[in-house]
C-alpha atoms as a PDB file:
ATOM      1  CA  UNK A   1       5.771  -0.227  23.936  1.00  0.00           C
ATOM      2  CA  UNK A   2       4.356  -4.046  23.518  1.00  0.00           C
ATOM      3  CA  UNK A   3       3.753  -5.577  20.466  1.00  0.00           C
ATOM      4  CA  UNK A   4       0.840  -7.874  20.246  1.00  0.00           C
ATOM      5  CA  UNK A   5       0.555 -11.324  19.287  1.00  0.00           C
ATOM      6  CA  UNK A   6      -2.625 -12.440  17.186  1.00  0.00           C
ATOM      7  CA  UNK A   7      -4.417 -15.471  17.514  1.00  0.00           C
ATOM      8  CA  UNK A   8      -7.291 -16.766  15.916  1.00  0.00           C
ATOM      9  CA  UNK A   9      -9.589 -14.080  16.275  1.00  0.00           C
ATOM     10  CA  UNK A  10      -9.978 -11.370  13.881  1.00  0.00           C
ATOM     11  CA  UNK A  11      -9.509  -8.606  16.264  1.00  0.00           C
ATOM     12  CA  UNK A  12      -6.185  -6.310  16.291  1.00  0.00           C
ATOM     13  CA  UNK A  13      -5.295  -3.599  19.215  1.00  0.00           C
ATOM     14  CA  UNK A  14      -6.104  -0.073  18.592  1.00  0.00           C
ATOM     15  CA  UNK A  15      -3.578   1.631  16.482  1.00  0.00           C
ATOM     16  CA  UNK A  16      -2.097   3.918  18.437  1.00  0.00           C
ATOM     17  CA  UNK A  17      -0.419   1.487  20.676  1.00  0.00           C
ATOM     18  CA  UNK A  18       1.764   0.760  17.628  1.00  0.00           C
ATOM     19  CA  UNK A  19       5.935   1.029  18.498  1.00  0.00           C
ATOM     20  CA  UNK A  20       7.725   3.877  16.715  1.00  0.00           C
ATOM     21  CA  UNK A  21       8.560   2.149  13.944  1.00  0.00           C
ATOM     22  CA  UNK A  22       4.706   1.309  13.398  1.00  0.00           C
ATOM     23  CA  UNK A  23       4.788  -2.138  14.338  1.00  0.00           C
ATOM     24  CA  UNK A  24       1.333  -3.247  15.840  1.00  0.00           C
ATOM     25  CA  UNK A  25       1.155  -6.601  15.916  1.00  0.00           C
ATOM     26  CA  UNK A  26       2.437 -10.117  14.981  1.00  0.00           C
ATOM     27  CA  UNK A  27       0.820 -13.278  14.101  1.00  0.00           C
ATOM     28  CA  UNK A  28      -2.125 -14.058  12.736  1.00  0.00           C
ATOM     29  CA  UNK A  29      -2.782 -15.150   9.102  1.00  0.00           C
ATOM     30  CA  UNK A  30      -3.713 -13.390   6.041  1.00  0.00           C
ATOM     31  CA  UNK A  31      -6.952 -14.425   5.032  1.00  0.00           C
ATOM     32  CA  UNK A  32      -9.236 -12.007   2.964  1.00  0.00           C
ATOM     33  CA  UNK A  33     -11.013 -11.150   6.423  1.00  0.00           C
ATOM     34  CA  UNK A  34      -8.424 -10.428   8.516  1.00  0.00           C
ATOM     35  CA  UNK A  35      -7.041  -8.236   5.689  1.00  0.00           C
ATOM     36  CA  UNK A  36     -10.161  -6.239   5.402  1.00  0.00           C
ATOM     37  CA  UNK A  37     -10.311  -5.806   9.094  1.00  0.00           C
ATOM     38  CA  UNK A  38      -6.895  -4.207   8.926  1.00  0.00           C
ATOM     39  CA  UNK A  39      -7.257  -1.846   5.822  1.00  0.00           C
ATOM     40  CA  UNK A  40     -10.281  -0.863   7.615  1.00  0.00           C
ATOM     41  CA  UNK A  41      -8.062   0.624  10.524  1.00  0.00           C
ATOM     42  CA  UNK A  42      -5.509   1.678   9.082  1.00  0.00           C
ATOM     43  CA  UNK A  43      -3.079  -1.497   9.857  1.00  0.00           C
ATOM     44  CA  UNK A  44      -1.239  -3.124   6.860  1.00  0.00           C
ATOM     45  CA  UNK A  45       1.306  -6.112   6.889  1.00  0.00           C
ATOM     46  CA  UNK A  46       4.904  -6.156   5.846  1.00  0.00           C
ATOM     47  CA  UNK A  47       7.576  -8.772   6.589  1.00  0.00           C
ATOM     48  CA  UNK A  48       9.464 -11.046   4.538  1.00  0.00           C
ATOM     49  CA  UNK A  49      10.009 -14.622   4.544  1.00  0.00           C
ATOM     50  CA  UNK A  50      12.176 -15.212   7.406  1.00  0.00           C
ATOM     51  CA  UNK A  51       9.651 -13.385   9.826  1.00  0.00           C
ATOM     52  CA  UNK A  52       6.271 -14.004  11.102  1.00  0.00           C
ATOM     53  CA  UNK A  53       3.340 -11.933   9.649  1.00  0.00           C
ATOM     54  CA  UNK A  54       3.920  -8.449  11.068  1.00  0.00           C
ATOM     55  CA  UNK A  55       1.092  -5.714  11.585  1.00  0.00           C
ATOM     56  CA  UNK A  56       2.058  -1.962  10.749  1.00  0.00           C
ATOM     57  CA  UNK A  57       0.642   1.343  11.299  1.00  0.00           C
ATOM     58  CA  UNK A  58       3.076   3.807  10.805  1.00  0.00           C
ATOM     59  CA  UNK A  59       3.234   7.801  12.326  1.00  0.00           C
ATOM     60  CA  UNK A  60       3.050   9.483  10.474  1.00  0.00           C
ATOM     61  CA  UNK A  61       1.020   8.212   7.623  1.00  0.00           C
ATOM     62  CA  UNK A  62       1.691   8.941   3.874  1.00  0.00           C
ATOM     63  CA  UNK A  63      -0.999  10.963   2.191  1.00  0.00           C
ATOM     64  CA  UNK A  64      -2.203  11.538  -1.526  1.00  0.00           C
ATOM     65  CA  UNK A  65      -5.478  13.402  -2.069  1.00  0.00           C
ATOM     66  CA  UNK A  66      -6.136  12.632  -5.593  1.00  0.00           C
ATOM     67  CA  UNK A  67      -6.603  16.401  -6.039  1.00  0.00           C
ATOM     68  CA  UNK A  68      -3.512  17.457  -4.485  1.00  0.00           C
ATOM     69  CA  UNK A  69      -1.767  15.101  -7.151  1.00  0.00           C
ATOM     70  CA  UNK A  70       1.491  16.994  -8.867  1.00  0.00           C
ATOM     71  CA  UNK A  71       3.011  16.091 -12.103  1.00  0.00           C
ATOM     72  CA  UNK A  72       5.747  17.733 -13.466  1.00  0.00           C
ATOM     73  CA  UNK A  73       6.457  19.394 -16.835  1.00  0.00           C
ATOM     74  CA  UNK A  74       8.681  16.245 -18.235  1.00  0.00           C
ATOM     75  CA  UNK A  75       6.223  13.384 -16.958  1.00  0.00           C
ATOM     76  CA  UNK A  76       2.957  15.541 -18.557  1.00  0.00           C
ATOM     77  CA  UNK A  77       4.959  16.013 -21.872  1.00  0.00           C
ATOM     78  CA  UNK A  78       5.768  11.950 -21.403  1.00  0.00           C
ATOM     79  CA  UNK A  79       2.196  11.490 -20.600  1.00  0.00           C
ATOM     80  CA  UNK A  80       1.061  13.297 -23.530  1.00  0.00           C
ATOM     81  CA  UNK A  81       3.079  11.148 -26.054  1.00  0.00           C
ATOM     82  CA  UNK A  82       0.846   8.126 -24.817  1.00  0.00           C
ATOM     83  CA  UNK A  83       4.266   5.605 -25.115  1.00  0.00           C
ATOM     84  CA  UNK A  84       2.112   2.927 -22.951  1.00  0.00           C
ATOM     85  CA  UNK A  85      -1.019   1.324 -23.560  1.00  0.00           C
ATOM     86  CA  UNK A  86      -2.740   1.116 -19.520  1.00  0.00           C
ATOM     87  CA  UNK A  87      -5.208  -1.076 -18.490  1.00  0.00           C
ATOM     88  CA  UNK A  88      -6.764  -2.065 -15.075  1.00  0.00           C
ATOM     89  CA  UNK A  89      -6.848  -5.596 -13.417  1.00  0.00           C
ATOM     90  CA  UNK A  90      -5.800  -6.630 -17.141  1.00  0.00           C
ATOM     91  CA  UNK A  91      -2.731  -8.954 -15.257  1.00  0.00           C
ATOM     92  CA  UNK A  92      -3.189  -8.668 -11.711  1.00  0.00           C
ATOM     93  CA  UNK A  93      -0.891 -11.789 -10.478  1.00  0.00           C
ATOM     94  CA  UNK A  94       1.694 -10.407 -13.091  1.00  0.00           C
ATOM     95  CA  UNK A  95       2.222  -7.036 -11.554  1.00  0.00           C
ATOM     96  CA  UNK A  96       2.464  -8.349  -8.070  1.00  0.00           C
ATOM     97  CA  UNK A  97       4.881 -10.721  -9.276  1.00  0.00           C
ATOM     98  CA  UNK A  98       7.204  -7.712 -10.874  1.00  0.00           C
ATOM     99  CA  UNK A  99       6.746  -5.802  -7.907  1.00  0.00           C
ATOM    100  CA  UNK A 100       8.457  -8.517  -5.745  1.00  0.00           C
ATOM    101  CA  UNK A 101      11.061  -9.384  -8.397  1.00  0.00           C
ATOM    102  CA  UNK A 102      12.234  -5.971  -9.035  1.00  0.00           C
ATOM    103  CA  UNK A 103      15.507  -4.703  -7.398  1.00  0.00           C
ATOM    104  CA  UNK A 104      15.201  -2.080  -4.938  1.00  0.00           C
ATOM    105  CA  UNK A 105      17.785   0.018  -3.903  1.00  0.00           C
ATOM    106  CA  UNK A 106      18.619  -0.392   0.007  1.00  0.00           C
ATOM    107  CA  UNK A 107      16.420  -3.821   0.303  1.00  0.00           C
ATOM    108  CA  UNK A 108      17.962  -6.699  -0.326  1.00  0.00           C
ATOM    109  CA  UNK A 109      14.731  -8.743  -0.200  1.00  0.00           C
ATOM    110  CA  UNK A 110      11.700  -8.450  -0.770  1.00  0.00           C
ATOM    111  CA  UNK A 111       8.108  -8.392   1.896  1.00  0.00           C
ATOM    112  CA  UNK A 112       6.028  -9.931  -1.329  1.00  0.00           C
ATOM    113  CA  UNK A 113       5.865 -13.207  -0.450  1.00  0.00           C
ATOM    114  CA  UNK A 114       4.089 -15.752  -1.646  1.00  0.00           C
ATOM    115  CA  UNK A 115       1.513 -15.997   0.847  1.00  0.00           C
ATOM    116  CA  UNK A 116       1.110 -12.087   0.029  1.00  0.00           C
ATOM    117  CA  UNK A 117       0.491 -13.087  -3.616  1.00  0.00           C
ATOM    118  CA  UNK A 118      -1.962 -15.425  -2.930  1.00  0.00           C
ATOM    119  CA  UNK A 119      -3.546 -13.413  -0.510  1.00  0.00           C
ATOM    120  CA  UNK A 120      -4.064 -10.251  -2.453  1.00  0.00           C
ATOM    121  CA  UNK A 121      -4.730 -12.658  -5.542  1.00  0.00           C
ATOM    122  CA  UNK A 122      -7.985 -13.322  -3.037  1.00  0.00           C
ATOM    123  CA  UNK A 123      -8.682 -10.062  -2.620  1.00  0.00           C
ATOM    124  CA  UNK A 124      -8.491  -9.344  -6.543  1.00  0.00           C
ATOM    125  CA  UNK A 125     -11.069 -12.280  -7.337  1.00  0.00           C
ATOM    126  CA  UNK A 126     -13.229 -10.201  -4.739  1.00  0.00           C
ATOM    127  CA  UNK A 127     -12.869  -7.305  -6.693  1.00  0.00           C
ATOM    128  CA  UNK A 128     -11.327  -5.489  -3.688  1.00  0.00           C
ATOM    129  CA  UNK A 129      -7.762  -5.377  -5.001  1.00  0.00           C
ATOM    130  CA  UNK A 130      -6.637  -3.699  -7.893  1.00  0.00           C
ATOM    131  CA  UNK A 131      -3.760  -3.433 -10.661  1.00  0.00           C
ATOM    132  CA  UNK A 132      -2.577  -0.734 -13.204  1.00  0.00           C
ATOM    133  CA  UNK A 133      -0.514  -1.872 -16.199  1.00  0.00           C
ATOM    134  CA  UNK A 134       1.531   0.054 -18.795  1.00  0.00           C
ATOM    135  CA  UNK A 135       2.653  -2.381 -21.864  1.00  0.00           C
ATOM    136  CA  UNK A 136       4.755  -1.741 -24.811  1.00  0.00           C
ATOM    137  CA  UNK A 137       3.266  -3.742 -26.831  1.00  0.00           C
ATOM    138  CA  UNK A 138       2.901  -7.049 -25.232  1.00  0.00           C
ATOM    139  CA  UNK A 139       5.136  -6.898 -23.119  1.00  0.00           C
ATOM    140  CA  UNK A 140       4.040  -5.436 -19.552  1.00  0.00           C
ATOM    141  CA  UNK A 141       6.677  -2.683 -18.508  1.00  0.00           C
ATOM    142  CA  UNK A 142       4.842  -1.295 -15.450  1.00  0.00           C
ATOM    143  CA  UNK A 143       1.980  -1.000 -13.212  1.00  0.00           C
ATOM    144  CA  UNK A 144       1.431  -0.703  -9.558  1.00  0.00           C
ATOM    145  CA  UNK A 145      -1.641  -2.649  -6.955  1.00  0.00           C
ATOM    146  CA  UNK A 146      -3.584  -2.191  -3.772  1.00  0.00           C
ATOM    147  CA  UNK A 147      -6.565  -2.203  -2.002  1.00  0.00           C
ATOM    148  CA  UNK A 148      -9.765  -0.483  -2.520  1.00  0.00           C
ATOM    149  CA  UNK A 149     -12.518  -0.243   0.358  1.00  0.00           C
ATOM    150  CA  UNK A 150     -15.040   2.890   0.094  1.00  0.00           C
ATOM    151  CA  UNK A 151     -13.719   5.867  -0.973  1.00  0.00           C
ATOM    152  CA  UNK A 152      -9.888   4.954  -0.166  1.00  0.00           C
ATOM    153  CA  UNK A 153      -7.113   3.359  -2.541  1.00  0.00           C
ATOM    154  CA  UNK A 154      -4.540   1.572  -0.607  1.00  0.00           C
ATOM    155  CA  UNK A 155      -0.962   1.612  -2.475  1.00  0.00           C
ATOM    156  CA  UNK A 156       0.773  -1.449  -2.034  1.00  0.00           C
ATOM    157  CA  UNK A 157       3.882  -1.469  -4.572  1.00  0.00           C
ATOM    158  CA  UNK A 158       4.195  -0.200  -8.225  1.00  0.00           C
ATOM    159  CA  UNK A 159       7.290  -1.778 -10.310  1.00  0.00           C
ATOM    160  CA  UNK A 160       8.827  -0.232 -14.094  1.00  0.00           C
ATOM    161  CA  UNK A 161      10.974  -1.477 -16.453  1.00  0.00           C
ATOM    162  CA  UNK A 162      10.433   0.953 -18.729  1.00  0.00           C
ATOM    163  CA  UNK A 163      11.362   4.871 -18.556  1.00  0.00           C
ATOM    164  CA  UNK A 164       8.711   6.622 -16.778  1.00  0.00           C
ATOM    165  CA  UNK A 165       6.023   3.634 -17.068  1.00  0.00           C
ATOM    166  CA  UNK A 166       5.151   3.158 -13.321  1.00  0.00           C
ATOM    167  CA  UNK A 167       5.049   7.147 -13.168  1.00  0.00           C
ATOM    168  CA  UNK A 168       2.604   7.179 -16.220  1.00  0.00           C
ATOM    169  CA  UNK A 169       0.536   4.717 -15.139  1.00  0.00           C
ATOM    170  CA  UNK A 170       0.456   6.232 -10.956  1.00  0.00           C
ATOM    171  CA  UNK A 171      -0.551   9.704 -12.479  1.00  0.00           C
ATOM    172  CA  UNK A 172      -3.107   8.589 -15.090  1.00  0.00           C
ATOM    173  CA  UNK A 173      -5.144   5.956 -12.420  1.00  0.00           C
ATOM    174  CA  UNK A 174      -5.343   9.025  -9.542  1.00  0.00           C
ATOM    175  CA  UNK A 175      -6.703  11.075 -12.360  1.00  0.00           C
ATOM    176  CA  UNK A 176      -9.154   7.941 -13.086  1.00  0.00           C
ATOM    177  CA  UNK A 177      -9.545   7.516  -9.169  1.00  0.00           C
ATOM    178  CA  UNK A 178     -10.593  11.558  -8.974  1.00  0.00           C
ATOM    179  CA  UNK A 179     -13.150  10.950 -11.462  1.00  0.00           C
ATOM    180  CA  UNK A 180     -14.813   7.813  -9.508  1.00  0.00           C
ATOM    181  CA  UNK A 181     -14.781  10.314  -6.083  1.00  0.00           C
ATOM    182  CA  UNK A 182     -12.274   8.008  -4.307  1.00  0.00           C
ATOM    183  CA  UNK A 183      -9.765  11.035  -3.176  1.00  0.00           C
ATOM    184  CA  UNK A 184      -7.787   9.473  -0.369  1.00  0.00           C
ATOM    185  CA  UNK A 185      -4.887   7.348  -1.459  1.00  0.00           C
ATOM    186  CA  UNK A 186      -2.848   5.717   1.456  1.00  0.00           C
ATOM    187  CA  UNK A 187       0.637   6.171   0.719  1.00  0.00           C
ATOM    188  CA  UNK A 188       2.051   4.042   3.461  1.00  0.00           C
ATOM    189  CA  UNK A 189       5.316   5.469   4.334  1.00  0.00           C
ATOM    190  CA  UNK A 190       7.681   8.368   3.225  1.00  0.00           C
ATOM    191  CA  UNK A 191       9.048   8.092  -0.635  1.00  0.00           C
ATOM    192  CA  UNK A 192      10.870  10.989  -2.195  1.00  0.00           C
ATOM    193  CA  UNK A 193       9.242   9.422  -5.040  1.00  0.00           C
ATOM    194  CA  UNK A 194       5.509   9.443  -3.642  1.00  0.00           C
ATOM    195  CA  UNK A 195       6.480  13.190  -1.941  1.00  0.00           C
ATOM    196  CA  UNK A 196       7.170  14.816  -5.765  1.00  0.00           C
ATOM    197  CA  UNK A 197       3.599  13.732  -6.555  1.00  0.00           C
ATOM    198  CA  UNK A 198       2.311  15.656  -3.591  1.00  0.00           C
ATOM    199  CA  UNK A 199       1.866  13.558  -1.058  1.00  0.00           C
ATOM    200  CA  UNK A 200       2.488  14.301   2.444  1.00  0.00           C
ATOM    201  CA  UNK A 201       2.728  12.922   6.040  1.00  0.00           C
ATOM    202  CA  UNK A 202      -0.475  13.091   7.949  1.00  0.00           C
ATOM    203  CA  UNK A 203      -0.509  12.595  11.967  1.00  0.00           C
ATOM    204  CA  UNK A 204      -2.076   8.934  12.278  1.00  0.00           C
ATOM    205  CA  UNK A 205      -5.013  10.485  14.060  1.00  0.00           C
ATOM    206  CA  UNK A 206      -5.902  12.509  10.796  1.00  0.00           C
ATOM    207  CA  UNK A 207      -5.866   9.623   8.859  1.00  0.00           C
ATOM    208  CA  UNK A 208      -7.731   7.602  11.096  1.00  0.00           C
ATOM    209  CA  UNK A 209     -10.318  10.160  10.959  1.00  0.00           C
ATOM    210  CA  UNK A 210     -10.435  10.431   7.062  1.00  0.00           C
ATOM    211  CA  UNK A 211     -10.007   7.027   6.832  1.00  0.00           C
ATOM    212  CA  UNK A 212     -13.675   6.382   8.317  1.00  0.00           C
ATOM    213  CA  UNK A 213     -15.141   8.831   6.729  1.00  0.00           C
ATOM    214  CA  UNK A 214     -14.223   7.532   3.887  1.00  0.00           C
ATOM    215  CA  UNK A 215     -15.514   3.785   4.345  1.00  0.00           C
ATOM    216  CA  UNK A 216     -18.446   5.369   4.495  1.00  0.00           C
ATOM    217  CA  UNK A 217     -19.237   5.119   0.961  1.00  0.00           C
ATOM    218  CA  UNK A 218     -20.059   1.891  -1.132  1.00  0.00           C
ATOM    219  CA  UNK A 219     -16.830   0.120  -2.443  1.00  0.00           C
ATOM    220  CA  UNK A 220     -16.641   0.283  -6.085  1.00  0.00           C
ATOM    221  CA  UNK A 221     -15.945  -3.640  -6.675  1.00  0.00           C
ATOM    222  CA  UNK A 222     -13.787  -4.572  -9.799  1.00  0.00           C
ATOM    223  CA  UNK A 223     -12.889  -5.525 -12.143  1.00  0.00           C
ATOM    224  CA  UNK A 224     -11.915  -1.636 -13.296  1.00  0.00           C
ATOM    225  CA  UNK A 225     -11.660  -0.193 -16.460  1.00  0.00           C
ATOM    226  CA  UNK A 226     -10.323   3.484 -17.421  1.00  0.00           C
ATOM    227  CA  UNK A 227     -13.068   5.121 -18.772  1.00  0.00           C
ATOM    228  CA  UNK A 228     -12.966   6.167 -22.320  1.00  0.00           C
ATOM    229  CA  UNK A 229      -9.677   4.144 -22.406  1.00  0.00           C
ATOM    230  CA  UNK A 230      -8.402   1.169 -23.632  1.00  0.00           C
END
């Protein structure tokens, strides 16, 4: 397989001429167009600092439906003792910032650079991308952020310092997400972690095909609030 080098122009090859791995492309920049372009077709960049910008589209392709979501007995009992206060796009540059500081285990870096910061910071200002927190108090403990185009939320990272806060907060916005009708949330690649809340691995084709369905719709632009929460 070849992988393609970007110039300039805000085109990208067709998906399925991705390498096993999922690797597209490389090059390019990430300006708030170029982005779009990508979410739109399913591509998504991840590198770190020692690479240039490379262009992914993974298959298979991790799958949520927001109705297919699955929360166990322990995190609805931890749900139901509301130990977080959540908010949306309440700290958005905070939350990406945790989710490139916080250890992982197997990855000794981390693909949340700072040109991803400020280029997702861009996309937030546009009301395009989007943050969950959990705080104790003051003090912010958890929260996740993507991308939002149509009727599709795509998951980027989620961090937690706290027991269960990145769970509480992931379970509680898909509920929230339901309720606005956006019901496909991109998953990215395999987590045991993303699998126990019912995702699953679609054939890229399948998501490709939802995928435009689903931009469709009119993006709901931010900033986002939970409804009837605080």
């Amino acid at each position: 397989m070849t992988v393609f080098r970007l110039d300039d122009r805000l085109v990208f090859p067709p998906p399925h001429l991705a390498e096993d791995s999922g690797l597209l492309a490389v090059g390019g920049d990430l300006s708030a167009e170029r982005l779009l372009l990508a979410y739109s077709q399913g591509i998504f960049p991840w590198y770190d600092d020692d690479l240039p910008i490379l262009w992914h589209s993974p298959d298979p392709r991790m799958v949520l439906r927001a109705s297919d979501l699955q929360v166990n007995r322990s995190l609805r009992k931890a749900i139901g003792k509301r130990p977080y206060r959540l908010t949306l796009d309440l700290a958005f540059d905070e939350v990406i910032a945790a989710c490139g500081h916080i250890a992982r285990p197997g990855q000794s870096g981390t693909w949340i650079t700072e040109d991803m910061k400020a280029a997702y910071g861009e996309l937030h200002r546009r009301g395009l991308a989007h943050s969950v927190e959990a705080w104790q108090g003051e003090t912010l403990v958890g929260g996740l952020y993507g991308v939002s185009l149509g009727k599709v939320f795509f998951g980027e990272s989620m961090f937690a310092t706290a027991p269960d806060a990145s769970k509480i907060a992931f379970a509680t916005f898909v509920h929230q997400l339901q309720r606005w009708g956006i019901e496909l949330i991109d998953c990215q690649v395999y987590t045991e972690h993303l699998d126990r809340f019912g995702a699953t691995e679609w054939p890229r084709t399948r998501f490709l095909e939802a995928l435009q369905e689903a931009l469709q719709a009119e993006t709901r632009l931010g900033p986002w609030h939970f409804e009837g929460s605080s």
